[in-house]
C-alpha atoms as a PDB file:
ATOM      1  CA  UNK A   1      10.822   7.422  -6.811  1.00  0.00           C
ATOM      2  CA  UNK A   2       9.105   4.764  -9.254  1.00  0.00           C
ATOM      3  CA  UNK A   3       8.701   7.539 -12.105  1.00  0.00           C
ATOM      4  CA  UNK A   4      12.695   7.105 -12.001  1.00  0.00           C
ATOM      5  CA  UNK A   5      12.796   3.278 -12.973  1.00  0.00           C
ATOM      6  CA  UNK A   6      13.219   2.991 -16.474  1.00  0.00           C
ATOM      7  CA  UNK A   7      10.368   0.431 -17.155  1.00  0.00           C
ATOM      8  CA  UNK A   8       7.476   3.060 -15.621  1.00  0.00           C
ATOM      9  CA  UNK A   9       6.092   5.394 -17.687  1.00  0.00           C
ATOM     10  CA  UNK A  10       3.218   6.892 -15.260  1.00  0.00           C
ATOM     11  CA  UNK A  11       3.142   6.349 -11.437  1.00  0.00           C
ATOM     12  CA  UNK A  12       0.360   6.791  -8.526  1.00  0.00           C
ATOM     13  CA  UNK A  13       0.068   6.277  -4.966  1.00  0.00           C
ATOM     14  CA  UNK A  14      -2.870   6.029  -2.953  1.00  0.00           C
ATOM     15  CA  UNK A  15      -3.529   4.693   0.706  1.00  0.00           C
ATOM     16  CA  UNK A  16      -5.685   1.135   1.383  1.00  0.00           C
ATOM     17  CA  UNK A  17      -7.340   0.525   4.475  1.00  0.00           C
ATOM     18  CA  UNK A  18      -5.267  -1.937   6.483  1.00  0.00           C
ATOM     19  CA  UNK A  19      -6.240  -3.629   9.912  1.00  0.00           C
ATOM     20  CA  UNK A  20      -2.827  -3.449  11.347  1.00  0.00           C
ATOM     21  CA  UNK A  21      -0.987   0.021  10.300  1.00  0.00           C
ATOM     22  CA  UNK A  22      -4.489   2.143   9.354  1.00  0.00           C
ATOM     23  CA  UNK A  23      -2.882   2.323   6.113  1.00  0.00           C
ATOM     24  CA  UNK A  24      -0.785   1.383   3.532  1.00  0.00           C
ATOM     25  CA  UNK A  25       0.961   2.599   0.169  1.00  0.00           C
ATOM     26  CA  UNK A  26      -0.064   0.533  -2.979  1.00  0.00           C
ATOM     27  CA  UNK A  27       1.100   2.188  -6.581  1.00  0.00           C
ATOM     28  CA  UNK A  28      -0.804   2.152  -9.593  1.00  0.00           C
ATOM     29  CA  UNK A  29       1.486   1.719 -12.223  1.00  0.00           C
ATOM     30  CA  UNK A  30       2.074   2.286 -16.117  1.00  0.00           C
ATOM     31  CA  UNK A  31       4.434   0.204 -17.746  1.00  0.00           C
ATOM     32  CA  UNK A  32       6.329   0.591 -20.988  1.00  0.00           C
ATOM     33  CA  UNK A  33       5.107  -1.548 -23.837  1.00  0.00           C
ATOM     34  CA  UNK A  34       5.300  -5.338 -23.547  1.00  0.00           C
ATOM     35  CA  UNK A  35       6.560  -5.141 -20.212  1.00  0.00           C
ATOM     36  CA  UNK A  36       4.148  -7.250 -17.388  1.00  0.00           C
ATOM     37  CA  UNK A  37       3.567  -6.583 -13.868  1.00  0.00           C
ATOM     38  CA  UNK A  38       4.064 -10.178 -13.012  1.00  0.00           C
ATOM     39  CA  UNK A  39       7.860 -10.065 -13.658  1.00  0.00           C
ATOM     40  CA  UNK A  40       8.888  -6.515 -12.958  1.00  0.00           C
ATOM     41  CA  UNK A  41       6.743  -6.600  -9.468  1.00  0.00           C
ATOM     42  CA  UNK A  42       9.587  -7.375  -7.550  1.00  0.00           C
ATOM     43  CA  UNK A  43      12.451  -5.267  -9.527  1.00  0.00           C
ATOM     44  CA  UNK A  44       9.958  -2.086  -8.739  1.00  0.00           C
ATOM     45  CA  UNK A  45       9.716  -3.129  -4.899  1.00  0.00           C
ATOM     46  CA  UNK A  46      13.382  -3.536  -4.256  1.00  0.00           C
ATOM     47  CA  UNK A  47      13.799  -0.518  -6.727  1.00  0.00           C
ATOM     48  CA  UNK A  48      11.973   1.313  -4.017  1.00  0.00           C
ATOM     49  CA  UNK A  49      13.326  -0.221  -0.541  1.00  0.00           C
ATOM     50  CA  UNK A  50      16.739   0.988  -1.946  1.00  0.00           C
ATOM     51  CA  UNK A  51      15.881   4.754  -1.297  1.00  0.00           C
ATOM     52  CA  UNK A  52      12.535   4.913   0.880  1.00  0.00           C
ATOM     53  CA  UNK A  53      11.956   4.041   4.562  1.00  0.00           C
ATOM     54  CA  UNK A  54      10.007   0.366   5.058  1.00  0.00           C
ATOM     55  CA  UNK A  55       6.213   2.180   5.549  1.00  0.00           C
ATOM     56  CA  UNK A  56       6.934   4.029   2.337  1.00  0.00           C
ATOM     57  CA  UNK A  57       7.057   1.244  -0.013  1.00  0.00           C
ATOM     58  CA  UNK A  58       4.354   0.105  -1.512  1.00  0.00           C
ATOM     59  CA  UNK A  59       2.752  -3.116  -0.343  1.00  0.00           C
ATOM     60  CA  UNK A  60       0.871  -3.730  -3.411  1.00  0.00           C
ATOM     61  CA  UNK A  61       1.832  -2.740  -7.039  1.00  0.00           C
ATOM     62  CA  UNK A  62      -1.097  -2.799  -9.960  1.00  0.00           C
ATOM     63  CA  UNK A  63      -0.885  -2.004 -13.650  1.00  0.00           C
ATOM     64  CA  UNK A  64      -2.823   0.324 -15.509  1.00  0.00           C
ATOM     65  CA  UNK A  65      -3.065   1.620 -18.991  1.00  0.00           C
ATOM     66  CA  UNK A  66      -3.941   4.791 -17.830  1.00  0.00           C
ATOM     67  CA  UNK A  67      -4.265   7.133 -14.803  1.00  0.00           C
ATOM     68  CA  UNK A  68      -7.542   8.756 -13.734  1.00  0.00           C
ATOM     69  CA  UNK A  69      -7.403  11.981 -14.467  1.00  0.00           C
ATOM     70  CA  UNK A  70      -9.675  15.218 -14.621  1.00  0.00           C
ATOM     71  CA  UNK A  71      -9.728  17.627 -18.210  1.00  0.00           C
ATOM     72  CA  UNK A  72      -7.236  19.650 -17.035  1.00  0.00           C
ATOM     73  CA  UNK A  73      -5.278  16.706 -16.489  1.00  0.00           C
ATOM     74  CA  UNK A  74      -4.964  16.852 -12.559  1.00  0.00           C
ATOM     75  CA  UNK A  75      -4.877  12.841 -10.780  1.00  0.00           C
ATOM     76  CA  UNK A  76      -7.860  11.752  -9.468  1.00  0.00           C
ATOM     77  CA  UNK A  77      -6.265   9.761  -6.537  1.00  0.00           C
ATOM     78  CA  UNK A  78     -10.240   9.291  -5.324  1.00  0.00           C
ATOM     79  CA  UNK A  79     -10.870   6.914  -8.287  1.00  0.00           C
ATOM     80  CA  UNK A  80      -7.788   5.034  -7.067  1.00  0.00           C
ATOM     81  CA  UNK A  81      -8.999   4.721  -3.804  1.00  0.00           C
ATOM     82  CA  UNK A  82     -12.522   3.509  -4.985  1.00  0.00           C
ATOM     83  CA  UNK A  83     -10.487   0.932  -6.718  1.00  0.00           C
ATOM     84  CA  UNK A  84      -8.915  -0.104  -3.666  1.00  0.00           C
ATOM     85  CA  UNK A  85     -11.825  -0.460  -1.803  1.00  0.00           C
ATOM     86  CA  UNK A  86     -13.884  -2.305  -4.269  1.00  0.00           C
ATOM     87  CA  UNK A  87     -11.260  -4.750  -4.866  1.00  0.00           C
ATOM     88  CA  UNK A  88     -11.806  -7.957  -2.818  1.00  0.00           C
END
């Protein structure tokens, strides 16, 4: 769904431990060039609440310059996830 916006080149979702729902969707995100987080955040979010249901949508959004990924090129969604929990 975010791969389809036109300012996201590269797109990941992985799950973050949350009290309330167990847990939730955040999206690690490439951008095109010269584009920031800060002002697109909210474009990408209502971007996806027009086609997924509410517990789909990411709750966070973070950019990246690149994806974790294995020699043969597979995503390593673990690394996100380490991320996630490191962060405070």
């Amino acid at each position: 769904m975010l791969l389809q916006h036109r300012l996201v080149t590269e797109v990941a979702v992985a799950g973050k431990p949350d009290r309330k729902w167990g847990e939730v969707p955040v999206a690690f995100v490439k951008l095109a060039a010269g584009i920031d987080l800060g002002t697109v955040a909210g474009e990408l979010a209502a971007h996806c609440r027009s086609a997924l249901a509410g517990y789909k949508v990411p709750k966070e959004f973070h950019a990246v310059t690149a994806l974790p990924r294995n020699s043969l090129g597979k995503l390593l969604r673990r690394e996100l996830r380490e991320r996630l929990r490191a962060a405070p």
